[in-house]
PDB file of N, CA and C in Angstrom:
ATOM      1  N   UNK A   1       0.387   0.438 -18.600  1.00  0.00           N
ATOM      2  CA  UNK A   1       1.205   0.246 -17.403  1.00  0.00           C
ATOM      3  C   UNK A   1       1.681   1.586 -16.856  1.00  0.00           C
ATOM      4  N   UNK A   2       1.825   1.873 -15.540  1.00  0.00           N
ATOM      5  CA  UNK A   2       2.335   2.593 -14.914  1.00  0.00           C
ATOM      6  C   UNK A   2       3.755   2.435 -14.595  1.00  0.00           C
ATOM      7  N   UNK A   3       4.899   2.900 -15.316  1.00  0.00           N
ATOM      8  CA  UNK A   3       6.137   2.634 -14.554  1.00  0.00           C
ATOM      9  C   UNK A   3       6.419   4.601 -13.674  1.00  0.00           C
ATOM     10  N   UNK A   4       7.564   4.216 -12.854  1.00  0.00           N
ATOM     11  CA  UNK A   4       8.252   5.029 -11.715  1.00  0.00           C
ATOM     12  C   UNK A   4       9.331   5.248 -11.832  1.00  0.00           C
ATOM     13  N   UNK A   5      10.294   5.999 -12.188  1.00  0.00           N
ATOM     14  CA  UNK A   5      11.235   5.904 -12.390  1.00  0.00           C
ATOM     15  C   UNK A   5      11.591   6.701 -11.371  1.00  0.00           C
ATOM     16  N   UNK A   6      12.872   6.208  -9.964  1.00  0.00           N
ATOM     17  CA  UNK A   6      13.387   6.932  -9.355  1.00  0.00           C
ATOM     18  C   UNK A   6      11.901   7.838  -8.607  1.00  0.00           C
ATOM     19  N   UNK A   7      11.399   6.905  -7.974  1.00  0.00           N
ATOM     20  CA  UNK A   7      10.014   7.781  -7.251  1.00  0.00           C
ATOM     21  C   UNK A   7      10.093   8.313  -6.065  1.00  0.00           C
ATOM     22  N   UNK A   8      10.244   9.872  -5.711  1.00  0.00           N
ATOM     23  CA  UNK A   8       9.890  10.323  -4.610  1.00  0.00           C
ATOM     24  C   UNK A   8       8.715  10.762  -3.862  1.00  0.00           C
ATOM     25  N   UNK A   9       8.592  10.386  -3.061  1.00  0.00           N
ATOM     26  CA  UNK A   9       7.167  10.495  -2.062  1.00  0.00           C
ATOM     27  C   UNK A   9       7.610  12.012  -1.261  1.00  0.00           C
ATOM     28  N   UNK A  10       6.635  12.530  -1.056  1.00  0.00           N
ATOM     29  CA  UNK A  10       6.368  13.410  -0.336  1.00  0.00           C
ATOM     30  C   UNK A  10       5.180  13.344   0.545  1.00  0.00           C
ATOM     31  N   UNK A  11       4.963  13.845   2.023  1.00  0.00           N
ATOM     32  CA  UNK A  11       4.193  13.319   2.901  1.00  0.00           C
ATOM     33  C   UNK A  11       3.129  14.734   3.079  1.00  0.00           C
ATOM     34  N   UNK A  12       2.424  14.381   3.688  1.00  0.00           N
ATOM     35  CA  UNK A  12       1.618  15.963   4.230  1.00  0.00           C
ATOM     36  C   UNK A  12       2.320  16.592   5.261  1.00  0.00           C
ATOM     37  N   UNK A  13       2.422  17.656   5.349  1.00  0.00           N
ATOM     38  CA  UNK A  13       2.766  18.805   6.410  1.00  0.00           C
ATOM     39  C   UNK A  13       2.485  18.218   7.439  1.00  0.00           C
ATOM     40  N   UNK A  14       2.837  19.008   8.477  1.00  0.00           N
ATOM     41  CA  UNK A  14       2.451  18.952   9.941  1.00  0.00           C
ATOM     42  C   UNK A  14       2.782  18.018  10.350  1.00  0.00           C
ATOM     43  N   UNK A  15       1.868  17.867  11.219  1.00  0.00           N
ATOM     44  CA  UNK A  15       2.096  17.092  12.549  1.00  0.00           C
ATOM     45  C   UNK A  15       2.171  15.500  12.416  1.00  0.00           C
ATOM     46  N   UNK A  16       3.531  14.627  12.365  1.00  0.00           N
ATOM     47  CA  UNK A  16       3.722  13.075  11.888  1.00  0.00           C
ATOM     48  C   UNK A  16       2.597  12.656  11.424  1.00  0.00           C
ATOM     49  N   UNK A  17       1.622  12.306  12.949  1.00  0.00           N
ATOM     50  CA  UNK A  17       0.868  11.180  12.742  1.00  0.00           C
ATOM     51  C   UNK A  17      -0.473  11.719  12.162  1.00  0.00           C
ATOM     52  N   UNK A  18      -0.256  13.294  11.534  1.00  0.00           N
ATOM     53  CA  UNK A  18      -1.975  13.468  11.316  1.00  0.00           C
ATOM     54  C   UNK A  18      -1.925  13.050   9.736  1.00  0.00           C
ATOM     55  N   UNK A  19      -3.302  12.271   9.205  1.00  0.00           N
ATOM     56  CA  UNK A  19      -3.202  12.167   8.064  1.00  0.00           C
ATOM     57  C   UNK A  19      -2.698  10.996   7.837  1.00  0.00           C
ATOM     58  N   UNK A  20      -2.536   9.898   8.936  1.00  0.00           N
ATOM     59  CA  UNK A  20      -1.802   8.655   8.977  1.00  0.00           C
ATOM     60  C   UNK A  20      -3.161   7.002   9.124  1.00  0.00           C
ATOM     61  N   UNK A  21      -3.235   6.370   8.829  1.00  0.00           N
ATOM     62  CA  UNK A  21      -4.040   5.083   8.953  1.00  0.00           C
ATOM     63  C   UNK A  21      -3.258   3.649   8.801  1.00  0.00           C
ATOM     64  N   UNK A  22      -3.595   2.962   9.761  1.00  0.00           N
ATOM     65  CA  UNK A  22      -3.181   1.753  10.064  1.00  0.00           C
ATOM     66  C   UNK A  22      -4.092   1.068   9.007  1.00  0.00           C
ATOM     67  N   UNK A  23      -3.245   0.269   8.446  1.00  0.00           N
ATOM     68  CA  UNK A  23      -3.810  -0.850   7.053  1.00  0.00           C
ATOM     69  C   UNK A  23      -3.138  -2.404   7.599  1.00  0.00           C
ATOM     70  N   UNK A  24      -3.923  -3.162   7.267  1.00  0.00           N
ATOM     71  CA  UNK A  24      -3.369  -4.520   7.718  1.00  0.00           C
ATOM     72  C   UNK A  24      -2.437  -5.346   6.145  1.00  0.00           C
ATOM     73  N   UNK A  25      -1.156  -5.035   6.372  1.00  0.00           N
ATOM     74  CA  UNK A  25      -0.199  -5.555   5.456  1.00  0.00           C
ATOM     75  C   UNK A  25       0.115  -6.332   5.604  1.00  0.00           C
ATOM     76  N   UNK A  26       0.369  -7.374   4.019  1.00  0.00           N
ATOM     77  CA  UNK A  26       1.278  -8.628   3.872  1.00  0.00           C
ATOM     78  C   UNK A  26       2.225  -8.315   2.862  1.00  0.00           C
ATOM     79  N   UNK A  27       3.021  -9.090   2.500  1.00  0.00           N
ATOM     80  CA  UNK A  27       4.042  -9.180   1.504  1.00  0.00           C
ATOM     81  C   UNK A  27       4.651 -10.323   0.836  1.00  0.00           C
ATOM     82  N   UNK A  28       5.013 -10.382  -0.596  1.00  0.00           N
ATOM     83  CA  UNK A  28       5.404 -12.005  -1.405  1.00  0.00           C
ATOM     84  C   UNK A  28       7.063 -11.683  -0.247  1.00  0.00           C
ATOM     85  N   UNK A  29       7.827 -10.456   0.262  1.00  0.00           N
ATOM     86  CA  UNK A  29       8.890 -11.203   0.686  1.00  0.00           C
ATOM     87  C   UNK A  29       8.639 -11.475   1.772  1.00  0.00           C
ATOM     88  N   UNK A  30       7.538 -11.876   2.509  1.00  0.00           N
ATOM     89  CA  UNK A  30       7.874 -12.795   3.989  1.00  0.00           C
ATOM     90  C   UNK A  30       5.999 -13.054   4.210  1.00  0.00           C
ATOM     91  N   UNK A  31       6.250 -14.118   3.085  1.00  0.00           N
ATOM     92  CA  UNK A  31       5.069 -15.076   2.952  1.00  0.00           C
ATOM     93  C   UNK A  31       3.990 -15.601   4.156  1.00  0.00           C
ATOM     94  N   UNK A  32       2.963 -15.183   4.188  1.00  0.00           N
ATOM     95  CA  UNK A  32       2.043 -15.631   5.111  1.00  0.00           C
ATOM     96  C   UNK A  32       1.826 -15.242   6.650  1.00  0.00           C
ATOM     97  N   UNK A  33       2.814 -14.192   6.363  1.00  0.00           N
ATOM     98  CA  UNK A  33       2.666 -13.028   7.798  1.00  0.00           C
ATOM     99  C   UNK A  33       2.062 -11.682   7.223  1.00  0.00           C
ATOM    100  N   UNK A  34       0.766 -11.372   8.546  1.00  0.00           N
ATOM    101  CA  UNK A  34       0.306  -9.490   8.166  1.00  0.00           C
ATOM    102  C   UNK A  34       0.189  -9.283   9.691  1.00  0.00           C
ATOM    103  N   UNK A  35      -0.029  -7.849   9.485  1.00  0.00           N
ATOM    104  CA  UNK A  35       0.090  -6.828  10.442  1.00  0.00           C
ATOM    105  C   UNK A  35      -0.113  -5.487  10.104  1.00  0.00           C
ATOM    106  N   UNK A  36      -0.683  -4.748  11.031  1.00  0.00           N
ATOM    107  CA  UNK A  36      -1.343  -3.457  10.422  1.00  0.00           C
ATOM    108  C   UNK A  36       0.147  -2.158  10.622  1.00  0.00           C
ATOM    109  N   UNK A  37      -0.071  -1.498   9.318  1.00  0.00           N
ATOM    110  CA  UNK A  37       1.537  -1.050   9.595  1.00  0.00           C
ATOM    111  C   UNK A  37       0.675   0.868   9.310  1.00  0.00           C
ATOM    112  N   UNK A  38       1.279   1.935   9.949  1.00  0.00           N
ATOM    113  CA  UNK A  38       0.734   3.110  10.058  1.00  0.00           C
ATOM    114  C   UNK A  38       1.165   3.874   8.435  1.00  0.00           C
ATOM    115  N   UNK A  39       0.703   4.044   7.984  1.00  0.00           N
ATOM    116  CA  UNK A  39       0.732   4.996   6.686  1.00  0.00           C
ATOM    117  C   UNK A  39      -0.485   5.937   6.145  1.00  0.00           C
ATOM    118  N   UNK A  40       0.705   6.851   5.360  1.00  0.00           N
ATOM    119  CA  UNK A  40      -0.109   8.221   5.275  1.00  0.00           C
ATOM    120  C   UNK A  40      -1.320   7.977   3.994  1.00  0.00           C
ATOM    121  N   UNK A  41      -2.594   8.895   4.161  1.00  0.00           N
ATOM    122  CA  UNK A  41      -3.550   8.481   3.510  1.00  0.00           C
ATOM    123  C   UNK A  41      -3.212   9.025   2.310  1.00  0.00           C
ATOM    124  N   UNK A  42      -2.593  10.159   1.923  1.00  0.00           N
ATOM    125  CA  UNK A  42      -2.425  10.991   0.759  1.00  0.00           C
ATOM    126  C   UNK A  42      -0.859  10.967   0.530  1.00  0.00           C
ATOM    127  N   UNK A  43      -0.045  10.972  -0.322  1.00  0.00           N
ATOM    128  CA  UNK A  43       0.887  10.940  -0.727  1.00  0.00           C
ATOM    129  C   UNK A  43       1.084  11.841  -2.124  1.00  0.00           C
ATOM    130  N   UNK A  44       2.572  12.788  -2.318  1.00  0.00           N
ATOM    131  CA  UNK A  44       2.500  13.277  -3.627  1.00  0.00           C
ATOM    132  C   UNK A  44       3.907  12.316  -4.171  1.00  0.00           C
ATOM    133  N   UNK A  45       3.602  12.084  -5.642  1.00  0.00           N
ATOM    134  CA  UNK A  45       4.928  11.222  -5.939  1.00  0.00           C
ATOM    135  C   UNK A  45       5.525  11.697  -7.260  1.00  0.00           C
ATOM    136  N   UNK A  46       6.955  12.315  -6.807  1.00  0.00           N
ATOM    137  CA  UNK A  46       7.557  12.778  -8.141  1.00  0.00           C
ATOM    138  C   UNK A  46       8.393  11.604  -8.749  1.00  0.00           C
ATOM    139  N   UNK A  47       8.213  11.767 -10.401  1.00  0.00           N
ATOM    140  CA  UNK A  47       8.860  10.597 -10.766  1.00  0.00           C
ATOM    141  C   UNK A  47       9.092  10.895 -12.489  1.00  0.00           C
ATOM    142  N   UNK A  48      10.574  10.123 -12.568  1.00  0.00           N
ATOM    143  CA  UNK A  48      10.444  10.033 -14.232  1.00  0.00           C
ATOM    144  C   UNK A  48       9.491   8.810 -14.834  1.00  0.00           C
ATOM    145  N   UNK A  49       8.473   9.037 -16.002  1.00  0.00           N
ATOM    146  CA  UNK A  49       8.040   8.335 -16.660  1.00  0.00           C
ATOM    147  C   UNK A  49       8.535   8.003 -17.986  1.00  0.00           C
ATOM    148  N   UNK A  50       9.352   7.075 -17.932  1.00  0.00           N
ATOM    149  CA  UNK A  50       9.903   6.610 -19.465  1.00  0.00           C
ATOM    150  C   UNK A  50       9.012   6.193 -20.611  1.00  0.00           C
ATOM    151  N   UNK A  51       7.731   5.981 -20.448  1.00  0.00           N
ATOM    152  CA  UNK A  51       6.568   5.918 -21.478  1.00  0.00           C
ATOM    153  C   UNK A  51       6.565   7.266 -22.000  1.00  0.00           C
ATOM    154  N   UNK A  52       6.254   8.262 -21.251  1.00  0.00           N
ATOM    155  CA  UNK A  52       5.816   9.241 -21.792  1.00  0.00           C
ATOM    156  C   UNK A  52       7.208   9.951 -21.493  1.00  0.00           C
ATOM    157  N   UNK A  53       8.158   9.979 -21.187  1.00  0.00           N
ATOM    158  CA  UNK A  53       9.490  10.432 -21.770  1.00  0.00           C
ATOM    159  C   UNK A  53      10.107  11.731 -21.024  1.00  0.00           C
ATOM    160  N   UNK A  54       9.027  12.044 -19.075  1.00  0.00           N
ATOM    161  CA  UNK A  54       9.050  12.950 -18.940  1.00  0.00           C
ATOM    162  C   UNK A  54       8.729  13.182 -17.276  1.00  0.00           C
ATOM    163  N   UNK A  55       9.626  13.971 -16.499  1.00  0.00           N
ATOM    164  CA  UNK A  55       9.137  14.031 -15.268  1.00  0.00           C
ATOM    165  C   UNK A  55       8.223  13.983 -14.782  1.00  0.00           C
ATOM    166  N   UNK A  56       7.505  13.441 -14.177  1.00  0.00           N
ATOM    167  CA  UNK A  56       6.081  13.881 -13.667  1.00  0.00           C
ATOM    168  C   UNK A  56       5.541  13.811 -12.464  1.00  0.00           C
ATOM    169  N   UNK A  57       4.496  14.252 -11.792  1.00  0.00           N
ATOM    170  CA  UNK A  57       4.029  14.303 -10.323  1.00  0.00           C
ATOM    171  C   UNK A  57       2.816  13.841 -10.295  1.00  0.00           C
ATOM    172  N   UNK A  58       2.702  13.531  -9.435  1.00  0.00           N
ATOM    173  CA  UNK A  58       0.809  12.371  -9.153  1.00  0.00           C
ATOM    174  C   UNK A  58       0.624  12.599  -7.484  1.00  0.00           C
ATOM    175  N   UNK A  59      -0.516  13.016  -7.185  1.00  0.00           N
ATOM    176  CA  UNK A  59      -1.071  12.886  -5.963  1.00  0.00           C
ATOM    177  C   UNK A  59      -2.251  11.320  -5.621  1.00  0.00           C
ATOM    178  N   UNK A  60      -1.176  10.391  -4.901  1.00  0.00           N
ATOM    179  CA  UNK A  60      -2.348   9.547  -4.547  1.00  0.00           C
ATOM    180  C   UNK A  60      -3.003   8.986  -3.575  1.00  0.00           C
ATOM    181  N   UNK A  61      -4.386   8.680  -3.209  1.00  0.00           N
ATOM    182  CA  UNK A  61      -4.842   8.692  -2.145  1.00  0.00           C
ATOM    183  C   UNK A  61      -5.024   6.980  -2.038  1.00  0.00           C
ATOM    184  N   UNK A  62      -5.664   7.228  -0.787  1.00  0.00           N
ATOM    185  CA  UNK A  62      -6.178   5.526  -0.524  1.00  0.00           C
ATOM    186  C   UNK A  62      -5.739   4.334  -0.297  1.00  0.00           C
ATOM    187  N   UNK A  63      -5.721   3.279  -1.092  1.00  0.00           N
ATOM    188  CA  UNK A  63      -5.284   2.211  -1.512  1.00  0.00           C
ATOM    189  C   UNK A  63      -3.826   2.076  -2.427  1.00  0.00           C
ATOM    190  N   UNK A  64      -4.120   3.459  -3.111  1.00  0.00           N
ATOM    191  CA  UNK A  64      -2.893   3.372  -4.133  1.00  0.00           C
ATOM    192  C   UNK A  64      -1.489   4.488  -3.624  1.00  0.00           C
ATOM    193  N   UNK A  65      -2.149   4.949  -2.754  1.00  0.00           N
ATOM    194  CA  UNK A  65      -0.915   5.959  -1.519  1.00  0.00           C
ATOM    195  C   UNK A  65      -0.185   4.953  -0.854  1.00  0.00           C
ATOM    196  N   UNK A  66      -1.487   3.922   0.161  1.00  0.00           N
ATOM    197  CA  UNK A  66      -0.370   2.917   0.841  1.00  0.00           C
ATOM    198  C   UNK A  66       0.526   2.091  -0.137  1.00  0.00           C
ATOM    199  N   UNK A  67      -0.169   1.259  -1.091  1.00  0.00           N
ATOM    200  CA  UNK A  67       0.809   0.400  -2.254  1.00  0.00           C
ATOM    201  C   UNK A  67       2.111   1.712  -2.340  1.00  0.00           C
ATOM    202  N   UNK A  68       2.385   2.770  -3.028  1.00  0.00           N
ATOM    203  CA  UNK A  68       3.225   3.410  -3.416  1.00  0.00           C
ATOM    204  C   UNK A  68       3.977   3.238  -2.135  1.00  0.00           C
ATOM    205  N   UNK A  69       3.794   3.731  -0.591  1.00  0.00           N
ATOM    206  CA  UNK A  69       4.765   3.869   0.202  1.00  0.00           C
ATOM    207  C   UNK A  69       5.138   2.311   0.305  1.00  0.00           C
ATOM    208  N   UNK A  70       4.389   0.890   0.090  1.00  0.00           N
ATOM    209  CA  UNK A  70       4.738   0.184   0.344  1.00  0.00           C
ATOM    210  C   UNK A  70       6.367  -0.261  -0.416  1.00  0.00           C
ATOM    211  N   UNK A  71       5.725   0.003  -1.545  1.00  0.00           N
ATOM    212  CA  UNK A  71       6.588  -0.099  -2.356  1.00  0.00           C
ATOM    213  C   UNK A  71       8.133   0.872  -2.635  1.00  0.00           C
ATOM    214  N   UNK A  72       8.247   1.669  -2.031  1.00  0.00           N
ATOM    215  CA  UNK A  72       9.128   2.957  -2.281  1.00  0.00           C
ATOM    216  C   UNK A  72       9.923   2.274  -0.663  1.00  0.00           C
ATOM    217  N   UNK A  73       9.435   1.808   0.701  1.00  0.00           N
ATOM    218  CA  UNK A  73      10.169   1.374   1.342  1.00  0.00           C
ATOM    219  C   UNK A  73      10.925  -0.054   0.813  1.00  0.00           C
ATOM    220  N   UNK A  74      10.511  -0.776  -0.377  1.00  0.00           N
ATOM    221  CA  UNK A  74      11.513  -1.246  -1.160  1.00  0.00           C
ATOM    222  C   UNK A  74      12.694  -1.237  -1.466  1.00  0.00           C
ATOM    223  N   UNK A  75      12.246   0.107  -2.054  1.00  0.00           N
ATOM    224  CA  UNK A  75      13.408   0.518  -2.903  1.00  0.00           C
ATOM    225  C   UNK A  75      14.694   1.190  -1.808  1.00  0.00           C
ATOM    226  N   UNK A  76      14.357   1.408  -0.594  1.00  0.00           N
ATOM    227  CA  UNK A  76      14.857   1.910   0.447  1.00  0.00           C
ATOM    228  C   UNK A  76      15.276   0.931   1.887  1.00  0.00           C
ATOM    229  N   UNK A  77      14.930  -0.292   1.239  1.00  0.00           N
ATOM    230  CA  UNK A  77      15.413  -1.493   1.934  1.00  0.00           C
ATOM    231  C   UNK A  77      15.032  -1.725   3.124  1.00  0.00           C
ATOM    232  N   UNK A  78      13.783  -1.473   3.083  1.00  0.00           N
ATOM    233  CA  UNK A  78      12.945  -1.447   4.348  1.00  0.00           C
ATOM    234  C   UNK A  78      11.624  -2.637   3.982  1.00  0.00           C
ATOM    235  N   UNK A  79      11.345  -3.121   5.006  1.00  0.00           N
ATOM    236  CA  UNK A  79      10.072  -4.219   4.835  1.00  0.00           C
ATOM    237  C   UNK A  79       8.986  -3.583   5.798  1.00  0.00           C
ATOM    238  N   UNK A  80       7.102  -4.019   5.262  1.00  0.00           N
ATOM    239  CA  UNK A  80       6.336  -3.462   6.393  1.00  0.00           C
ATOM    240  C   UNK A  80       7.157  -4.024   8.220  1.00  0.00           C
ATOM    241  N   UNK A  81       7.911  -5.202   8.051  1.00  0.00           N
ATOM    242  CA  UNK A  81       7.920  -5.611   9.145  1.00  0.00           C
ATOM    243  C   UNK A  81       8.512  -4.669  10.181  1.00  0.00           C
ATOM    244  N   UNK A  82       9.466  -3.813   9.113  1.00  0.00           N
ATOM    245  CA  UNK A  82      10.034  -2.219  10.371  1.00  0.00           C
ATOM    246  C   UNK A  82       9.498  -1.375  10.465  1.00  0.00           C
ATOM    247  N   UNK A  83       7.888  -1.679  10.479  1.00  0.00           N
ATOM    248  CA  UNK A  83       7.196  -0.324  10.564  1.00  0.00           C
ATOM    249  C   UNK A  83       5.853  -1.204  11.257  1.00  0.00           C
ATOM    250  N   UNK A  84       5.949  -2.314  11.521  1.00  0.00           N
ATOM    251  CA  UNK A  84       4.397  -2.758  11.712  1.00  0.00           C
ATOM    252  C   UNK A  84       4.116  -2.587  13.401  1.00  0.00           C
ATOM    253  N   UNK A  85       2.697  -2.425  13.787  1.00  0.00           N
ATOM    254  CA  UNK A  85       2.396  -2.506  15.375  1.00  0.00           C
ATOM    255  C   UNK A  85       2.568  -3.706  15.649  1.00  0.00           C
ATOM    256  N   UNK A  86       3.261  -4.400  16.781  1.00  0.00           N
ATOM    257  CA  UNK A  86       3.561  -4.915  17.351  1.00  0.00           C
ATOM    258  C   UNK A  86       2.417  -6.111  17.766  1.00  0.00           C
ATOM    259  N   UNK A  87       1.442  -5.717  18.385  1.00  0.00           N
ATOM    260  CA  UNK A  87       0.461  -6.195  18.711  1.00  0.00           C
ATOM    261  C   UNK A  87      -0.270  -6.732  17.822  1.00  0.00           C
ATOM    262  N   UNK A  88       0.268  -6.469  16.390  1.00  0.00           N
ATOM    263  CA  UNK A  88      -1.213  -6.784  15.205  1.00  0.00           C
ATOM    264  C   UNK A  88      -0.309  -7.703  14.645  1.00  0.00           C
ATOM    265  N   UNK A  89       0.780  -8.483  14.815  1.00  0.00           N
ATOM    266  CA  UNK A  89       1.516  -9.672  14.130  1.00  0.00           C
ATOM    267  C   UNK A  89       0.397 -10.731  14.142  1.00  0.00           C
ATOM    268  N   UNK A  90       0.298 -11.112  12.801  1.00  0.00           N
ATOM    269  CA  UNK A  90      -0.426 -12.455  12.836  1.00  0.00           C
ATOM    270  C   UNK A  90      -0.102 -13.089  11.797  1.00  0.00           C
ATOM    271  N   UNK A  91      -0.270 -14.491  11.863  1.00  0.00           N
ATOM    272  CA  UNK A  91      -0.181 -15.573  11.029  1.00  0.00           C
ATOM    273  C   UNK A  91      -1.021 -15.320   9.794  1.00  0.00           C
ATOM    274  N   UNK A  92      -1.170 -15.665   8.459  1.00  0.00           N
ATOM    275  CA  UNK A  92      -2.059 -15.477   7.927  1.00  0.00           C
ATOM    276  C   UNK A  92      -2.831 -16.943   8.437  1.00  0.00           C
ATOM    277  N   UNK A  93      -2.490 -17.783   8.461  1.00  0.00           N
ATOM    278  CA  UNK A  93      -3.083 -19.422   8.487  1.00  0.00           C
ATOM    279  C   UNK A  93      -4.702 -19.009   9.921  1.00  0.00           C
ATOM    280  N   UNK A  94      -3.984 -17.916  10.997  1.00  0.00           N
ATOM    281  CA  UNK A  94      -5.011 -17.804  12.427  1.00  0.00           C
ATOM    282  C   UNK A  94      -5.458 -17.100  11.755  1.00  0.00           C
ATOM    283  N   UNK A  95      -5.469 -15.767  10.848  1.00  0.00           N
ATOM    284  CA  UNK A  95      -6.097 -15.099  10.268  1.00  0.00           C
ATOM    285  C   UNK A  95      -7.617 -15.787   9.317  1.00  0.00           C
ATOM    286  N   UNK A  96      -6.891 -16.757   8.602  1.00  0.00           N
ATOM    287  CA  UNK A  96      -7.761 -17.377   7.505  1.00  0.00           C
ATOM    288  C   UNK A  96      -8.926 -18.448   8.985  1.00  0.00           C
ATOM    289  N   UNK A  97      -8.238 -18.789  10.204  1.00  0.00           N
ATOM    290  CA  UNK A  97      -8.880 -19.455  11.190  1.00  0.00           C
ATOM    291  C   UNK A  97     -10.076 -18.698  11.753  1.00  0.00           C
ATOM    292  N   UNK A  98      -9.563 -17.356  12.065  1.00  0.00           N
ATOM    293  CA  UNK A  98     -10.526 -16.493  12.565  1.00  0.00           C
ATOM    294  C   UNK A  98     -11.850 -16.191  11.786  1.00  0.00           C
ATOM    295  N   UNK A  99     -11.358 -16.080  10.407  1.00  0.00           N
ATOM    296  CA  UNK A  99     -12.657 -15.341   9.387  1.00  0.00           C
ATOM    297  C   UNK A  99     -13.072 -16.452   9.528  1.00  0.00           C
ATOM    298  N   UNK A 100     -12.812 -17.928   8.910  1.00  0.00           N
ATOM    299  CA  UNK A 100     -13.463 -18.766   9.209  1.00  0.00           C
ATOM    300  C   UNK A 100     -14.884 -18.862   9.979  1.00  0.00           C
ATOM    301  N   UNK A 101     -13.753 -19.302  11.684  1.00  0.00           N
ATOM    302  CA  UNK A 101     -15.114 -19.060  12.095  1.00  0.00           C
ATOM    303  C   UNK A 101     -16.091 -18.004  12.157  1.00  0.00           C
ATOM    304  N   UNK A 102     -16.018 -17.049  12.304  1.00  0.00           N
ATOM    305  CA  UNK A 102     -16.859 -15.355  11.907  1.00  0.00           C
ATOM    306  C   UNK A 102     -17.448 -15.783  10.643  1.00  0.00           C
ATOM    307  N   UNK A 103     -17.771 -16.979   9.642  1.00  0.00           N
ATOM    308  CA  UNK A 103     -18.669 -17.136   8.463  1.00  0.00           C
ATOM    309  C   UNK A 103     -17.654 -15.643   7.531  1.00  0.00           C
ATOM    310  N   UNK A 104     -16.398 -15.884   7.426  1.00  0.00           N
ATOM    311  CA  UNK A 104     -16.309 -14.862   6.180  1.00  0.00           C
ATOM    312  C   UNK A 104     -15.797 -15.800   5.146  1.00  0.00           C
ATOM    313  N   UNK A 105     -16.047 -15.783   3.710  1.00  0.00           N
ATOM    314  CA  UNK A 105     -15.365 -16.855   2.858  1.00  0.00           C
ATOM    315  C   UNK A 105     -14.914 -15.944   2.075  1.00  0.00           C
ATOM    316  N   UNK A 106     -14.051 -16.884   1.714  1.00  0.00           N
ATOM    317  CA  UNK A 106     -13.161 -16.295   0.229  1.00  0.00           C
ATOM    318  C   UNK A 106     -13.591 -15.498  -0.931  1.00  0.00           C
ATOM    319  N   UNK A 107     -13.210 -14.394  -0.957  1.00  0.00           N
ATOM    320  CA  UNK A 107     -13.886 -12.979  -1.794  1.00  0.00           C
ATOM    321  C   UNK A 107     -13.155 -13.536  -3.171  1.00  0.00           C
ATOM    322  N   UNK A 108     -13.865 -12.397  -4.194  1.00  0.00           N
ATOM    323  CA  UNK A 108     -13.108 -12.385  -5.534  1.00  0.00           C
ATOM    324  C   UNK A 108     -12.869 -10.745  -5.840  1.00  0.00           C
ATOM    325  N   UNK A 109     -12.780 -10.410  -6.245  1.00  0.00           N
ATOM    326  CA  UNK A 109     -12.298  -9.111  -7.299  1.00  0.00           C
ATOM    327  C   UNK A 109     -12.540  -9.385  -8.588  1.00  0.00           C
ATOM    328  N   UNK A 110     -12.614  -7.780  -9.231  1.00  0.00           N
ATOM    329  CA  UNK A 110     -12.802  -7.714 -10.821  1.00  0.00           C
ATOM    330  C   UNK A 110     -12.270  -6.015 -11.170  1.00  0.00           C
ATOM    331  N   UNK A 111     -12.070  -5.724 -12.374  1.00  0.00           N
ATOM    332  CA  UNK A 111     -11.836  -4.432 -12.767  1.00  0.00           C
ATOM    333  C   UNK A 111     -13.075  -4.008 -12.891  1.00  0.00           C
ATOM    334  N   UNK A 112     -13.719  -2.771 -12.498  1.00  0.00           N
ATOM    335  CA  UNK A 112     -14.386  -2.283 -13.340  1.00  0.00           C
ATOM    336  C   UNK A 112     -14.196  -1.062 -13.884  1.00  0.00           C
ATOM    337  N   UNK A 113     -14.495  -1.017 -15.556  1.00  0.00           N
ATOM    338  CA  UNK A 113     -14.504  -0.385 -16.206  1.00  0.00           C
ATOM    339  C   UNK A 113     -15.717   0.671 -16.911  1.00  0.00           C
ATOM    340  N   UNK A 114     -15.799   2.012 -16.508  1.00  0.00           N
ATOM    341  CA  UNK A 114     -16.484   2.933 -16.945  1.00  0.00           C
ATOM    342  C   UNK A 114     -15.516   3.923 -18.329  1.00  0.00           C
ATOM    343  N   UNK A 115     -16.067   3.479 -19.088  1.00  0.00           N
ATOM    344  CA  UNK A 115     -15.319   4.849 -20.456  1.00  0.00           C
ATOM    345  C   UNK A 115     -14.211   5.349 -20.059  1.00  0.00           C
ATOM    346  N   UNK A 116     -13.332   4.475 -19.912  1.00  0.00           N
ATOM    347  CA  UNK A 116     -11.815   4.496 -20.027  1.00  0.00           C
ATOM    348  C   UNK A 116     -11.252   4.525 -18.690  1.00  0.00           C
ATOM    349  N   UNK A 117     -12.037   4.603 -17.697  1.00  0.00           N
ATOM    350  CA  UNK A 117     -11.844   4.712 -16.056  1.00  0.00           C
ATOM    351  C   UNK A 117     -11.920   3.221 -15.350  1.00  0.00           C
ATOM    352  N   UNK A 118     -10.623   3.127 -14.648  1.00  0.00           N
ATOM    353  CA  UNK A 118     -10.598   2.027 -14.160  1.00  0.00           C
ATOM    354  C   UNK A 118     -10.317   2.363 -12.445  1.00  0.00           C
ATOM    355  N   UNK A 119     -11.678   1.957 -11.715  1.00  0.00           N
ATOM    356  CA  UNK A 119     -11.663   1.879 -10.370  1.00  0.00           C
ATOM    357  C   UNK A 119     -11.210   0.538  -9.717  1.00  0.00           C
ATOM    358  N   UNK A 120     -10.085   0.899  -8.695  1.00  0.00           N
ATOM    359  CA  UNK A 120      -9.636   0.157  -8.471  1.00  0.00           C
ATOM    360  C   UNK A 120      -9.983  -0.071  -7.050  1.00  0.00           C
TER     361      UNK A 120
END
């Protein structure tokens, strides 16, 4: 497990929006609504780790940059909903309507595991 203790984010330099991507977010606190909300692709995150007993810093990109900011506006009492575009509010129910018709069906996921590496 990964715990965070007290996690600070740090953003890239410059200029706000460079280095920024719109991701289409949902959330368990406001069930069955997404919307694409702007976040940075790279993130650095300082943090105590109580496993290993010791400050530490992580640079993360991607998938696991947006989760972290998602999550750190948590802790800061913020929801995607104060950050989402306006225009991209949707239902999940028209969402699940739309793929529908477009022939997209219900995906699965799996871990995979290479010699101790887990791509996520």
């Amino acid at each position: 497990p990964l715990v965070l203790v007290n996690p600070e984010l740090t953003f890239p330099a410059g200029d706000v929006d460079a280095g920024r991507i719109e991701t289409l977010e949902g959330c368990l606190s406001v069930p069955g609504v997404r919307a694409m909300v702007p976040r940075f692709a790279n993130v650095t995150c300082s943090f105590y780790d109580p496993i290993a007993q010791q400050n530490r810093v992580m640079e993360a990109t991607g998938y696991i940059a947006i989760l972290l900011q998602h999550e750190n506006d948590h802790l800061n009492g913020v929801l995607y909903l104060d950050k989402f575009s306006p225009t991209t509010f949707a239902f999940q129910t028209e969402i699940d309507k739309r793929n529908r018709s477009l022939g997209v069906r219900e995906g699965s996921w799996r871990f995979l595991e290479h010699e101790n590496e887990m791509v996520v």
